[in-house]
Protein backbone atom coordinates (compact mmCIF):
# COMPACT_ATOMS: atom_id res chain seq x y z
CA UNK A 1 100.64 12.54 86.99
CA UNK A 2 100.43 16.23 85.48
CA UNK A 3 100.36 16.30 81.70
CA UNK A 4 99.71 18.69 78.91
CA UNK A 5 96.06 19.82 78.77
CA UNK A 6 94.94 19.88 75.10
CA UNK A 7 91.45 22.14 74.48
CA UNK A 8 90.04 19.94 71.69
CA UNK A 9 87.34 22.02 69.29
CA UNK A 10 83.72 20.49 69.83
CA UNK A 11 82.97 17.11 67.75
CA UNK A 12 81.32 16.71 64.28
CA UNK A 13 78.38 14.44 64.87
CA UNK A 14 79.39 10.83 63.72
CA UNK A 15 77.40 10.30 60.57
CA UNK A 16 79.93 13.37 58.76
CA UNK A 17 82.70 11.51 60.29
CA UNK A 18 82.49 7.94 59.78
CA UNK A 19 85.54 6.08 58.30
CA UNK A 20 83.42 2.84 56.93
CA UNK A 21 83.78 2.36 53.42
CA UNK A 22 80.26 3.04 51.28
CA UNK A 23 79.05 0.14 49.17
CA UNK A 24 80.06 1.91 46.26
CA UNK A 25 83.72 2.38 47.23
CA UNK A 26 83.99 -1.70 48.54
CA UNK A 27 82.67 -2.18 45.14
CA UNK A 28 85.24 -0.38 43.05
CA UNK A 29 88.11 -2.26 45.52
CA UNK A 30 86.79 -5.61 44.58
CA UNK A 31 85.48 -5.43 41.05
CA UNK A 32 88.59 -6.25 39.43
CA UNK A 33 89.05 -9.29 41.89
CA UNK A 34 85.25 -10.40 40.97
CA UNK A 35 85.34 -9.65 37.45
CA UNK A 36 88.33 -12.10 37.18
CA UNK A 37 87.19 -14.82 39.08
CA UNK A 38 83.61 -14.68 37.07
CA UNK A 39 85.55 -15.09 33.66
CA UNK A 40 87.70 -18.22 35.49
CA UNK A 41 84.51 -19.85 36.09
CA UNK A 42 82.93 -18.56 32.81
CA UNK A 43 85.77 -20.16 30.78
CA UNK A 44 86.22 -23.43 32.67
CA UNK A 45 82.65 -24.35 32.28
CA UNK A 46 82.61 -23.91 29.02
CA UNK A 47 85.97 -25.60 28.36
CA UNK A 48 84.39 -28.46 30.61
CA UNK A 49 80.99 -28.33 28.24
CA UNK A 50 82.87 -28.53 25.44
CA UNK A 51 85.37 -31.39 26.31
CA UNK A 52 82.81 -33.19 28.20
CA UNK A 53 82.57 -35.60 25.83
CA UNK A 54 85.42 -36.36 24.63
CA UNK A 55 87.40 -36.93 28.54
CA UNK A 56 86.69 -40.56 29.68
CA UNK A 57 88.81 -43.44 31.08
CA UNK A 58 91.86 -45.29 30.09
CA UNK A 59 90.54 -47.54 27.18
CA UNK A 60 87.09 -45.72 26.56
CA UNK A 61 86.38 -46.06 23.11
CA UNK A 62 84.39 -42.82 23.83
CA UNK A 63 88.03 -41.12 24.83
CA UNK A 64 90.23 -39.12 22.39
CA UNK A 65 92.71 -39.08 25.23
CA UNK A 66 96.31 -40.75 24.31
CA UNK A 67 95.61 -43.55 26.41
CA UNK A 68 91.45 -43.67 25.15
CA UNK A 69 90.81 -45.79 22.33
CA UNK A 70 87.87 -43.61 20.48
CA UNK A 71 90.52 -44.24 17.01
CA UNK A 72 90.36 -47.91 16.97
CA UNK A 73 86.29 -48.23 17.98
CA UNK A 74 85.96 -45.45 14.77
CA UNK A 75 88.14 -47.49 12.47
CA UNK A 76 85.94 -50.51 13.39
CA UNK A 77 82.31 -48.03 12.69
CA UNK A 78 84.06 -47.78 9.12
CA UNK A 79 84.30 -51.62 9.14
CA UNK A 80 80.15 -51.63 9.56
CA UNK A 81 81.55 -52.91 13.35
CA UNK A 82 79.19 -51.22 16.55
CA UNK A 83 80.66 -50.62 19.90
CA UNK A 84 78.46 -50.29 22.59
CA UNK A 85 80.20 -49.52 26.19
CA UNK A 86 78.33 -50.99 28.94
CA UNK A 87 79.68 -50.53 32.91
CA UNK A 88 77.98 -53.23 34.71
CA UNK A 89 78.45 -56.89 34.57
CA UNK A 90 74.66 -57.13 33.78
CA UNK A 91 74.95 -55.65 30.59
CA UNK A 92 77.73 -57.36 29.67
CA UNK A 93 76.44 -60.73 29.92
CA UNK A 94 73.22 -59.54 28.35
CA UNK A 95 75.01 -58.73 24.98
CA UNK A 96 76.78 -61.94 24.68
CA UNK A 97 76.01 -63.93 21.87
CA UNK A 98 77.28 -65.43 18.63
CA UNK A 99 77.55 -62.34 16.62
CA UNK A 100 79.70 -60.58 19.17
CA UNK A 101 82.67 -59.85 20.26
CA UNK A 102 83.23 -58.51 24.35
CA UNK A 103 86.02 -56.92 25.26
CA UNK A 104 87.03 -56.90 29.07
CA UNK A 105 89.32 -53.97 29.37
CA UNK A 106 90.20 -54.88 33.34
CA UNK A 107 89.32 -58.28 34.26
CA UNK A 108 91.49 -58.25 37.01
CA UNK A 109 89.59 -55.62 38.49
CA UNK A 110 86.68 -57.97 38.86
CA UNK A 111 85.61 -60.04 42.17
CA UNK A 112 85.64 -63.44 42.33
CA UNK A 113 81.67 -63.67 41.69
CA UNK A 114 81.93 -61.64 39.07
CA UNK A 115 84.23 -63.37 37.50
CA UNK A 116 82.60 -66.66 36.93
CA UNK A 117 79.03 -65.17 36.31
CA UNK A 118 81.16 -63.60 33.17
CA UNK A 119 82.83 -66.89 32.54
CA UNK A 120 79.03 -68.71 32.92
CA UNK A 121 77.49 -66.25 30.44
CA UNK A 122 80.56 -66.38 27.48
CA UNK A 123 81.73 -69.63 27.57
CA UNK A 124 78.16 -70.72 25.77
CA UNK A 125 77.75 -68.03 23.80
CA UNK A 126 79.48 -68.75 20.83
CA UNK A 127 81.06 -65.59 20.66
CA UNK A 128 84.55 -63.88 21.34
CA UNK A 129 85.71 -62.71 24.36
CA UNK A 130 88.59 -60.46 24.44
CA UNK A 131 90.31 -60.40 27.81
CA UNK A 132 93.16 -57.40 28.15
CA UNK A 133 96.52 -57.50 30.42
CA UNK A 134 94.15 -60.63 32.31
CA UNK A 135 96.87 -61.74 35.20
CA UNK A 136 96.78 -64.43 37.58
CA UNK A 137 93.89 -62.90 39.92
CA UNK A 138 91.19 -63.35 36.61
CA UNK A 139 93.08 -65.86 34.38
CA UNK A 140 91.93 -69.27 36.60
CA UNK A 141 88.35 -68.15 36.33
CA UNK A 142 87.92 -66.79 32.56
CA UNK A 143 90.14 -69.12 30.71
CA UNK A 144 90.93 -72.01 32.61
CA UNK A 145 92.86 -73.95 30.25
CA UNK A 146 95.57 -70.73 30.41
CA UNK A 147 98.35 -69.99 33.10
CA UNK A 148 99.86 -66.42 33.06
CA UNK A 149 103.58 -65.75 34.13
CA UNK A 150 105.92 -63.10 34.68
CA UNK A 151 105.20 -59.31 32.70
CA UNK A 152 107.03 -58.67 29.87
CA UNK A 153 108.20 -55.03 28.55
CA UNK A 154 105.97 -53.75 25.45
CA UNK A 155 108.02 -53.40 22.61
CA UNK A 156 107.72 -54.03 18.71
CA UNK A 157 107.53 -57.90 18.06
CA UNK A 158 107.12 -60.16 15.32
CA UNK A 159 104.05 -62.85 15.24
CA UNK A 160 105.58 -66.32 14.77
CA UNK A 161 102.54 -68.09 14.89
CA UNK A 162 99.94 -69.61 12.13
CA UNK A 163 97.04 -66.86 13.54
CA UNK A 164 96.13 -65.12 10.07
CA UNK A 165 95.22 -61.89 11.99
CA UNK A 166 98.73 -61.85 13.13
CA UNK A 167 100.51 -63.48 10.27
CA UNK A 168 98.86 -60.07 8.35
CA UNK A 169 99.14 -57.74 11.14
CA UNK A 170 102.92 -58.31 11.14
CA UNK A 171 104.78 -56.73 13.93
CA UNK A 172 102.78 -54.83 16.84
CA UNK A 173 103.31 -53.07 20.07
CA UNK A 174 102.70 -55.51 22.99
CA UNK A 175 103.84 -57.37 25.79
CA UNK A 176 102.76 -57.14 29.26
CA UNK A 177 101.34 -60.48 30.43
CA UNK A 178 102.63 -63.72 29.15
CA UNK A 179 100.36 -67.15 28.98
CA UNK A 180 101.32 -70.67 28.53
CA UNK A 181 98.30 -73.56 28.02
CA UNK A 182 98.12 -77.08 27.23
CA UNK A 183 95.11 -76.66 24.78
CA UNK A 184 95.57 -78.29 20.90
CA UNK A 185 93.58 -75.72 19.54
CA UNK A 186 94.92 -72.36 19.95
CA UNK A 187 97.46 -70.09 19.08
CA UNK A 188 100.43 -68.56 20.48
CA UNK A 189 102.10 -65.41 18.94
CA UNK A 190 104.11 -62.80 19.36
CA UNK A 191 106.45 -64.84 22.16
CA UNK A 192 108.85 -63.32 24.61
CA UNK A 193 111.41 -65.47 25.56
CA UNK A 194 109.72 -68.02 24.31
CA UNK A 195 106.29 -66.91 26.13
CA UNK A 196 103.73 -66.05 24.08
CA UNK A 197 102.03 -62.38 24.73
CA UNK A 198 98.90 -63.42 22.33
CA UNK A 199 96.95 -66.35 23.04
CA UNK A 200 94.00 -67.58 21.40
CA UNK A 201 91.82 -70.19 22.78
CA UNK A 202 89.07 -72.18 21.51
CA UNK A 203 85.83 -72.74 22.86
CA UNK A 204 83.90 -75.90 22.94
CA UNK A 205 81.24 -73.80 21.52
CA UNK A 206 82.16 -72.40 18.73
CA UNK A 207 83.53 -69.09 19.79
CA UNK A 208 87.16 -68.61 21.46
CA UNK A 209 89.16 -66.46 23.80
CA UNK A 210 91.82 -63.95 22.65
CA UNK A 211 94.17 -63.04 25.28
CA UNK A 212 96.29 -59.44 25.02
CA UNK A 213 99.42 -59.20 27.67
CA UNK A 214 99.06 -55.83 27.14
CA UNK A 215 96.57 -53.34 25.61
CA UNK A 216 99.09 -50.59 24.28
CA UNK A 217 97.87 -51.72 20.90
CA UNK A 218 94.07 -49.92 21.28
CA UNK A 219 96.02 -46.95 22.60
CA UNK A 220 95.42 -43.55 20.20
CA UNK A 221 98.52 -42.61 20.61
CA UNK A 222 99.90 -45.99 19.28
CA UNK A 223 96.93 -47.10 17.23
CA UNK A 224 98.72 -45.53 14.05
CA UNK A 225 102.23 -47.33 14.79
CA UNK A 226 103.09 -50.98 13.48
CA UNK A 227 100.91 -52.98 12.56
CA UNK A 228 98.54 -52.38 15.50
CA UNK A 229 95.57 -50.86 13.93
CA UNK A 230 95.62 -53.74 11.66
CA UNK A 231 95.96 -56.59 14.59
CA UNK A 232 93.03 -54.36 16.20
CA UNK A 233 90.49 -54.28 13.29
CA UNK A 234 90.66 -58.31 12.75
CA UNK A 235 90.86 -59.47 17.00
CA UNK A 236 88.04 -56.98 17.27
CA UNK A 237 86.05 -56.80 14.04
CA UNK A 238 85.28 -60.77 13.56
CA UNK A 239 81.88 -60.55 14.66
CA UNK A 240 79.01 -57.19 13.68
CA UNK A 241 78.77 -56.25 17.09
CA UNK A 242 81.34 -55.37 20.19
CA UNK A 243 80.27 -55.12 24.01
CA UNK A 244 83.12 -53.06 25.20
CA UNK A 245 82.82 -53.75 29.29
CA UNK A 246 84.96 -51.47 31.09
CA UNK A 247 84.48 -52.48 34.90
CA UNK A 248 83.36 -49.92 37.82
CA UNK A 249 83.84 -50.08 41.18
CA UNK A 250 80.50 -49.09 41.44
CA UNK A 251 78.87 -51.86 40.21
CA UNK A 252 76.53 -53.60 42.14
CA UNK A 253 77.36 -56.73 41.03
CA UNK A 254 81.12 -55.90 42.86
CA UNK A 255 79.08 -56.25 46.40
CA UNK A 256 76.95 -59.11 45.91
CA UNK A 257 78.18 -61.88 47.88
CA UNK A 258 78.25 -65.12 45.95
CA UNK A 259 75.89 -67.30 47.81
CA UNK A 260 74.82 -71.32 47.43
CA UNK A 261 78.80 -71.99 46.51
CA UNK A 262 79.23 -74.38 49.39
CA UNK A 263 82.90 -74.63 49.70
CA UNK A 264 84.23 -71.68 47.24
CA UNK A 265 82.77 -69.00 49.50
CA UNK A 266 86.32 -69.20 51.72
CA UNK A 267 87.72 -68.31 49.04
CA UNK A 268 85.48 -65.67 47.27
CA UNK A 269 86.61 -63.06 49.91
CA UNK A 270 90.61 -64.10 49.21
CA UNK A 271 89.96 -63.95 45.30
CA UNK A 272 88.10 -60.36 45.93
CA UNK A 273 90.88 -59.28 47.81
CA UNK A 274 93.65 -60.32 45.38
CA UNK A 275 91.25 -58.51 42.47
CA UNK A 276 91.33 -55.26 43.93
CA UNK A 277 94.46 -55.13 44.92
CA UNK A 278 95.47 -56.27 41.32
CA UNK A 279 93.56 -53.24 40.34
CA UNK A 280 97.02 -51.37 40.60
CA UNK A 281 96.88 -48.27 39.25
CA UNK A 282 93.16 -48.59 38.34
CA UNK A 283 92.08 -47.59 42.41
CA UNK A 284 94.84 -44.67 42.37
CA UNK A 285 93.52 -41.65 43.68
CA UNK A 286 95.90 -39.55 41.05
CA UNK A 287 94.96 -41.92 38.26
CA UNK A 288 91.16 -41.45 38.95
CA UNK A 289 91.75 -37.64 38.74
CA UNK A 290 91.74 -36.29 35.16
CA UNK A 291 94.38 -34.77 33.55
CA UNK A 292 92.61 -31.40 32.68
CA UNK A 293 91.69 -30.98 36.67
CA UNK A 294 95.29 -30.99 37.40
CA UNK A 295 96.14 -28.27 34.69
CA UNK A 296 93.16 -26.20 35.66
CA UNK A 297 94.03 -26.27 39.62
CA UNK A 298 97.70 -25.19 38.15
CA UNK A 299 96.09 -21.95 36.10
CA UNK A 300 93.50 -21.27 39.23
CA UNK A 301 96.68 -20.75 41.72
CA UNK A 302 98.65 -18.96 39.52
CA UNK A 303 95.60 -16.49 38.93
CA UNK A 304 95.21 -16.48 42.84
CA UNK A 305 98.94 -15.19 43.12
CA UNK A 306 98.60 -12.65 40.57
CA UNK A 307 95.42 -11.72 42.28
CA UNK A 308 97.91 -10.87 45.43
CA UNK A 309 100.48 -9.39 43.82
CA UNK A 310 98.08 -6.84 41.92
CA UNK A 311 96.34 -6.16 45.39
CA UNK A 312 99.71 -5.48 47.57
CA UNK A 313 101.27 -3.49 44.79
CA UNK A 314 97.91 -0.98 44.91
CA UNK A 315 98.35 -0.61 48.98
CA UNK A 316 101.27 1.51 48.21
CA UNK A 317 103.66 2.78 51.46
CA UNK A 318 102.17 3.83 54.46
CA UNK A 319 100.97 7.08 54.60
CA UNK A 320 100.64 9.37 58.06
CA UNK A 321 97.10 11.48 57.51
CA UNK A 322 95.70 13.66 60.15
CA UNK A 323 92.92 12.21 61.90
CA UNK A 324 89.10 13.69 60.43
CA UNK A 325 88.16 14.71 64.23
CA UNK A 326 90.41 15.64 66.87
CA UNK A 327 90.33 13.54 70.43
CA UNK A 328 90.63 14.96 73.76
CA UNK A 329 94.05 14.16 75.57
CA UNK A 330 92.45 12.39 78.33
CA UNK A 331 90.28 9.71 75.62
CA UNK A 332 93.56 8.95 73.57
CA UNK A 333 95.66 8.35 77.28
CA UNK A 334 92.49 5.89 78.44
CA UNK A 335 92.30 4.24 75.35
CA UNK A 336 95.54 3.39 75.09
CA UNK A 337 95.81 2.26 78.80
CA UNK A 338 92.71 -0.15 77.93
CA UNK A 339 94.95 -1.42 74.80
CA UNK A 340 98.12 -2.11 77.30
CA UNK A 341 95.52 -3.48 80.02
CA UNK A 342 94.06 -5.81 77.58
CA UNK A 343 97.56 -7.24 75.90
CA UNK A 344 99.06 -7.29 80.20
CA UNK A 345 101.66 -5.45 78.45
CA UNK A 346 102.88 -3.63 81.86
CA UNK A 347 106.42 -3.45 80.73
CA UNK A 348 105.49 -1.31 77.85
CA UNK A 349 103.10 0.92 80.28
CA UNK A 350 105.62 1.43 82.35
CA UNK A 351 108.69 2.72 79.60
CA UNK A 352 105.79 4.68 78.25
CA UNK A 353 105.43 6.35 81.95
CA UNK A 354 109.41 6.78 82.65
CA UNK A 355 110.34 8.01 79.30
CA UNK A 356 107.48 10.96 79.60
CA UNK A 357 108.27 11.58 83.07
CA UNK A 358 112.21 11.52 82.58
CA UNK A 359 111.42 13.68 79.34
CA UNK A 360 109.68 16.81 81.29
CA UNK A 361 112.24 16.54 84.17
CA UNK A 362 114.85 16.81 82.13
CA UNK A 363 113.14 20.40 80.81
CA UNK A 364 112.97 21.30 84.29
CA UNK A 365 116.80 20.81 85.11
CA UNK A 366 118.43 21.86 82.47
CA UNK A 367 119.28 18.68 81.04
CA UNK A 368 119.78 18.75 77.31
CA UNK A 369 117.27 16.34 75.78
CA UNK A 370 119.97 14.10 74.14
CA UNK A 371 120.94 13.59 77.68
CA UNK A 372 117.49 13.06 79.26
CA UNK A 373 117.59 9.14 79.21
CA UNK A 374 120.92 8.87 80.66
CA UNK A 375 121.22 7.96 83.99
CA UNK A 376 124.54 9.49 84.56
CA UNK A 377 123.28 12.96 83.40
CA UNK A 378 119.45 13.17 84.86
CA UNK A 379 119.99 10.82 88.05
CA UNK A 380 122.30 13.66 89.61
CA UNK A 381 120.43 16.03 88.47
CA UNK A 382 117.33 15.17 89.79
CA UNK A 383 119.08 13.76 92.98
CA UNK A 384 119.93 17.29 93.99
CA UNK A 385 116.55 18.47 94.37
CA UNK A 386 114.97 16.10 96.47
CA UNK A 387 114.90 16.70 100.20
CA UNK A 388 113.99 13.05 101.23
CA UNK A 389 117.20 10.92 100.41
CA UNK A 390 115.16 7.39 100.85
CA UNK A 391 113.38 7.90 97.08
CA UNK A 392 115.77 6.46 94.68
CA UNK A 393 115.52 8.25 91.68
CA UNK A 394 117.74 5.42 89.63
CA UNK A 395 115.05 3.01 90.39
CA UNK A 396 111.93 4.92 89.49
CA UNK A 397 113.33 6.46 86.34
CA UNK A 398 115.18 3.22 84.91
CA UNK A 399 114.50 0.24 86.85
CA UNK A 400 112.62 -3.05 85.98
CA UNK A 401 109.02 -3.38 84.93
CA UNK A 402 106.80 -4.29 87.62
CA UNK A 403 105.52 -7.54 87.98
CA UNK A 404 101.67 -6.82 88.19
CA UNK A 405 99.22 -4.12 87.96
CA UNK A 406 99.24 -3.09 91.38
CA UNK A 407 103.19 -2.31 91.03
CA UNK A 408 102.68 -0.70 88.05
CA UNK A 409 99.89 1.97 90.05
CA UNK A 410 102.49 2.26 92.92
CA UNK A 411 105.08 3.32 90.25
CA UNK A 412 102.60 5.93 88.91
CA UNK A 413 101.99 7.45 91.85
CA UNK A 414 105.93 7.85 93.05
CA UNK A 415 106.44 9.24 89.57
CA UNK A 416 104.00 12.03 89.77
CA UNK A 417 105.24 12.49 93.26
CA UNK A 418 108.89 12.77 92.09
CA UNK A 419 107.80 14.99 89.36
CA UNK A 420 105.92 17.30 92.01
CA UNK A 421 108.50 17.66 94.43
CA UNK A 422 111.16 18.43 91.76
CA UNK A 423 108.10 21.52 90.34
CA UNK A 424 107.78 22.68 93.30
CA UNK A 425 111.88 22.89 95.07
């Protein structure tokens, strides 16, 4: 095909020209972005260094969390009463003795071997063991004369019992688990349809068993309501010392497989199973994430869409610019050619070809150019100034898009040929 013939001026050498950004200039359009995201992670590590060590567990007397108990273990430090918070089940037998008091926070979290290596270690002792929200998967194993039943809502309720801790407590927040037991010495308060919700058990030892249907009581956030912190400070305080066990999935003692128990091992694995699944909310995957993660994953994608907005509002609307070095017409044709070659996008290639070709025959003819894609103006035109009748100038100028390459070159040459012999008529 014949085409305009552009003389371009000679080319700047490449190093004046270049269009990649300096290091200075990608700089400047990312410091803003950088700066930002260096004070996020300047702030939430020292929010997380500061916090550190107050954010624990559900029932960590180190937590100041609503759901921690760091009020009631400091109300009991004032009472001359030391808390120390041990993980493992080693450590928790290890501190059992006369003089203290262990608190289980989730013994239904524990295996079956754990279990009654707990119950071997505090039933001699002497001591107290506190057992909290213990349901049927840990009851049969740590107090045996006890049966637990249905769960109870926690509300306020009265003691009606003989316990003096209660009897001076007065009304608390509990409920939860409810026990029944056939054992002359021990005491049931704080019932629920006639169930009690607080059960204390003697030990042939000496010591005893307190059972809580529900630890709401410890809470923070309830600690100052009712009579709980009172309740709390005599359960807890009777002895100098507390072991406050709060169970990990981590222990090892949750993997070791309780060997030399002849018949019970059938029914170690069952009892295991029935433990963690009575873990409930304790294996949650949301329950095991703290709350400040949550809040800080919130602020971190609402900074991230900010970030976007700020960025798409400095892009601004396209602007046209002239191009910093001018290309020959026969580069920018190829180029373009490669771009349709590469995409197969012959359809375009060939409305590019037809609308150029009907465009300078229509300047040829006479044909106004609002008219020059119409077939019912250029067709007839053109038409009359071909001598061979077999070219159909309908189909070359407006029919279909080839099917492959090689139909696209035959329609390029019939088009410069039509073009020619309408030049040169």
């Amino acid at each position: 095909m014949t085409g305009t013939t552009t003389t371009a001026p000679p080319r700047p050498s490449t190093s004046a020209t270049s269009m990649s950004p300096s290091a200075q200039q990608v700089w400047r359009r990312a410091r803003g972005l950088l700066i930002a995201i260096a004070v996020l992670l300047v702030a939430g590590i020292a929010l997380a260094a500061v916090r550190s060590g107050d954010q624990h567990g559900r029932l960590d007397p180190r937590s100041a969390d609503p759901l921690g108990s760091r009020a009631v273990a400091e109300l009991l430090k004032d009472h001359g009463v030391s808390t120390r918070v041990v993980t493992t089940l080693a450590e928790a037998t290890a501190g059992t003795g006369p003089d203290t008091t262990l608190v289980v926070t989730s013994p239904n979290l524990l295996t079956f071997h754990q279990q009654r290596t707990l119950q071997s270690a505090t039933e001699p002792s002497g001591g107290r063991t506190v057992l909290l929200a213990a349901g049927p998967p840990s009851v049969d194993m740590l107090a045996p004369d006890v049966t637990s039943t249905t769960d109870t809502p926690v509300a306020a309720r009265a003691p009606h019992c003989s316990l003096p801790a209660a009897r001076n407590a007065g009304a608390v927040d509990i409920g939860g688990v409810r026990y029944t037991t056939d054992s002359p010495n021990s005491d049931a308060c704080y019932p629920s349809d006639g169930l009690p919700t607080l059960l204390r058990v003697d030990t042939a030892t000496g010591g005893d068993t307190v059972l809580l249907g529900s630890p709401d009581l410890l809470y923070n956030e309830r600690l100052a309501k009712q009579g709980n912190a009172s309740l709390a400070l005599q359960l807890l305080g009777s002895r100098p010392h507390i072991v406050w066990y709060l169970p990990s999935l981590s222990d090892p003692s949750a993997t070791e497989s309780a060997s030399g128990s002849g018949g019970d091992n059938s029914g170690d694995s069952g009892g295991d199973k029935e433990n963690q699944d009575a873990g409930g909310n304790e294996s949650s995957f949301l329950d095991l994430i703290p709350s400040g993660w949550l809040w800080g994953t919130l602020q971190l994608t609402l900074a991230a869409l900010l970030a976007a907005v700020w960025r798409s509002r400095r892009l601004g609307p396209v602007v046209a610019e002239r191009l910093p070095v001018a290309i020959r017409a026969s580069e920018a044709t190829e180029g373009r050619a490669r771009l349709y070659r590469k995409a197969n996008a012959r359809d375009r290639a060939a409305s590019v070809l037809r609308t150029e070709t009907r465009t300078r025959l229509a300047s040829l003819l006479g044909v106004p150019p609002s008219e020059a894609h119409t077939p019912e103006a250029l067709v007839p035109a053109v038409s009359a100034q071909l001598t061979d009748n077999s070219r159909d100038p309908r189909t070359l100028l407006f029919g279909p898009a080839p099917a492959d390459d090689a139909a696209l070159i035959r329609l390029t040459d019939q088009l410069d040929a039509l073009e020619r012999e309408v030049r040169t008529s």
